[in-house]
Protein backbone atom coordinates (compact mmCIF):
# COMPACT_ATOMS: atom_id res chain seq x y z
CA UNK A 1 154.31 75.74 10.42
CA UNK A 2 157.46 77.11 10.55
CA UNK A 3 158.73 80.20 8.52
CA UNK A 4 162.73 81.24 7.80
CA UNK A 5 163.54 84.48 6.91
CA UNK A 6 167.76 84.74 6.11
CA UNK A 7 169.19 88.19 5.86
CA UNK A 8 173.40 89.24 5.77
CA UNK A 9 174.68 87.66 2.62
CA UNK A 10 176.91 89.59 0.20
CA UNK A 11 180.28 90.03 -1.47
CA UNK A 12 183.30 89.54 0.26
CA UNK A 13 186.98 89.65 -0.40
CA UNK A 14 188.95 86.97 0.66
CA UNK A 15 189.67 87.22 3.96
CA UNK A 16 186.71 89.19 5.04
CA UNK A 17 183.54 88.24 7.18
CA UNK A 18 180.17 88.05 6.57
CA UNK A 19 177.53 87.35 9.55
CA UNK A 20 174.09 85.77 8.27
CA UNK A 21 171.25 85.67 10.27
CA UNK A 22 168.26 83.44 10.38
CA UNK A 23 164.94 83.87 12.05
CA UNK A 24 162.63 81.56 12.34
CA UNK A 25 158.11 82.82 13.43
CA UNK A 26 155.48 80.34 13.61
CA UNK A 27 155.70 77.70 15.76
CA UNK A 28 159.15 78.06 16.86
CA UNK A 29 159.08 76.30 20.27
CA UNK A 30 158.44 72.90 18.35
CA UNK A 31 162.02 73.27 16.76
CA UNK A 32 165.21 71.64 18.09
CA UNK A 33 168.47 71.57 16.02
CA UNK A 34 168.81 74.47 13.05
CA UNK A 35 171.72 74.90 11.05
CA UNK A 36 173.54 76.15 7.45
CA UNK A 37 173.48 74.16 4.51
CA UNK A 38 175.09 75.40 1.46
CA UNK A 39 175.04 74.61 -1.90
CA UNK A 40 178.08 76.18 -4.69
CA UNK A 41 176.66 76.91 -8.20
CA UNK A 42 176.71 73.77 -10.42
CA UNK A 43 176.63 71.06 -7.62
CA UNK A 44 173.98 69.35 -7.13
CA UNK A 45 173.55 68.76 -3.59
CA UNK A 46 173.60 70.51 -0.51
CA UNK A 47 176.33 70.27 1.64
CA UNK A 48 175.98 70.63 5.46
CA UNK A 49 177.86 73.25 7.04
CA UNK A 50 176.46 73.56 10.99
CA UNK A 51 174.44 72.71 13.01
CA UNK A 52 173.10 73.86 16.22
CA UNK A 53 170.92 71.83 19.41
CA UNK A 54 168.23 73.68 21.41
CA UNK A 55 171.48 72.65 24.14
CA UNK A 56 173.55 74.04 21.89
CA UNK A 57 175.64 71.78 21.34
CA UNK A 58 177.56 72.04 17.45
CA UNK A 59 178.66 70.67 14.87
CA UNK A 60 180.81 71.69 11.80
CA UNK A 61 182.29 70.71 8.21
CA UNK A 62 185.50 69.63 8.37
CA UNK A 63 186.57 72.38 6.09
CA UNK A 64 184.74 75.62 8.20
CA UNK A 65 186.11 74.56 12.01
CA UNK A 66 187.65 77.78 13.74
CA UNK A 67 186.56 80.03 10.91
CA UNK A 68 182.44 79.88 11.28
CA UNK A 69 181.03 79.90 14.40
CA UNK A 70 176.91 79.26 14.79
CA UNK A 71 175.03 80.49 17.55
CA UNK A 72 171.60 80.57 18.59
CA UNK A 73 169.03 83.05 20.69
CA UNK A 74 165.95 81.02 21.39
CA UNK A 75 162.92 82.70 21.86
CA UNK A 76 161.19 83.01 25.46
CA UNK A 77 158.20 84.09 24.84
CA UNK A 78 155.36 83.63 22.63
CA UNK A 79 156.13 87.17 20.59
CA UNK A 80 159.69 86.26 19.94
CA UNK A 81 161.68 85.21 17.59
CA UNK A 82 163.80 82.09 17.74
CA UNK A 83 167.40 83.21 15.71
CA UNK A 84 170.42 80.97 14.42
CA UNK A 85 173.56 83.07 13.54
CA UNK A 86 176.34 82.12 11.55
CA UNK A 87 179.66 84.49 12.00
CA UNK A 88 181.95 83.72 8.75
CA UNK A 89 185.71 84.64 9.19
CA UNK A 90 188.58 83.89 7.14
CA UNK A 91 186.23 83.54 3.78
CA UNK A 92 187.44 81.48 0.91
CA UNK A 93 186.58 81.81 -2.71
CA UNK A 94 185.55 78.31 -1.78
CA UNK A 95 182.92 79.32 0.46
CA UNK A 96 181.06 80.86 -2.14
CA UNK A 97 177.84 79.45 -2.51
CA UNK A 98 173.81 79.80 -1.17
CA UNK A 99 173.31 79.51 1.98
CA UNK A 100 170.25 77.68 3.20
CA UNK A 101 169.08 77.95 6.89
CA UNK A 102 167.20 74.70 7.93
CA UNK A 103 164.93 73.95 11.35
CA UNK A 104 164.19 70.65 12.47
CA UNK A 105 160.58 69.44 14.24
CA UNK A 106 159.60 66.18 15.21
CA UNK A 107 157.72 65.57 11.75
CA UNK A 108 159.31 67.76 9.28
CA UNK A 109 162.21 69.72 7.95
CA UNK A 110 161.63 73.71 6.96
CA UNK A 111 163.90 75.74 5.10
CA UNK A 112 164.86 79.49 4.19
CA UNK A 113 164.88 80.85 1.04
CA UNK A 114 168.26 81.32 0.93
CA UNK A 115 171.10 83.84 0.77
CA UNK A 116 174.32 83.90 -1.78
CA UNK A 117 177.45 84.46 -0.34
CA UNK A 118 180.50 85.58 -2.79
CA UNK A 119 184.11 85.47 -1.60
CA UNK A 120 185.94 87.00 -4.58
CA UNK A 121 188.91 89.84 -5.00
């Protein structure tokens, strides 16, 4: 089992930042990519943001590249936690949304509970 706990969403003017955090307890050396999904009020799917490799290697929507930037501090031992960041410049009205933090393991997806994000003047 795998537990997310997001923190660092908000309102936001245009132009501002936001940095959310996600930290994942349980059996967090079983997980290898983890990444944002978000989802804007009134659509009905999730839409993939990032996603990050326990290499770290990345990937990004089209419409985020050079404004959000995910990291990740995996955990070395048994008492810590394994973290996924996502630093949010440049915010659009656009961006506005909840975002979901998802972790990947061999058999199974987990997810956060997610955390809104507004981008509005």
């Amino acid at each position: 089992q795998v537990q997310l706990v997001e923190s660092g969403g908000g309102l936001v003017q245009p132009g501002g930042s936001l940095r959310l955090s996600c930290a994942a307890s349980g059996s967090i050396f079983s997980i290898y990519n983890m990444g944002w999904y978000r989802q804007a009020q009134g659509k009905q799917q999730r839409e993939l943001v990032t996603t990050i490799t326990s290499g770290d290697r990345t990937n990004y929507l089209d419409t985020v590249k050079a404004r959000f930037t995910i990291s990740r501090n995996n955990a070395k031992t048994d008492n810590a936690n394994n973290t996924v960041y996502l630093q949010m410049n440049s915010l659009k009205p656009e961006d506005t949304a909840v975002y979901y933090c998802l972790a990947d393991v061999p058999t199974q997806q987990y997810w956060g509970q997610g955390t809104q994000v507004t981008v509005s003047s």
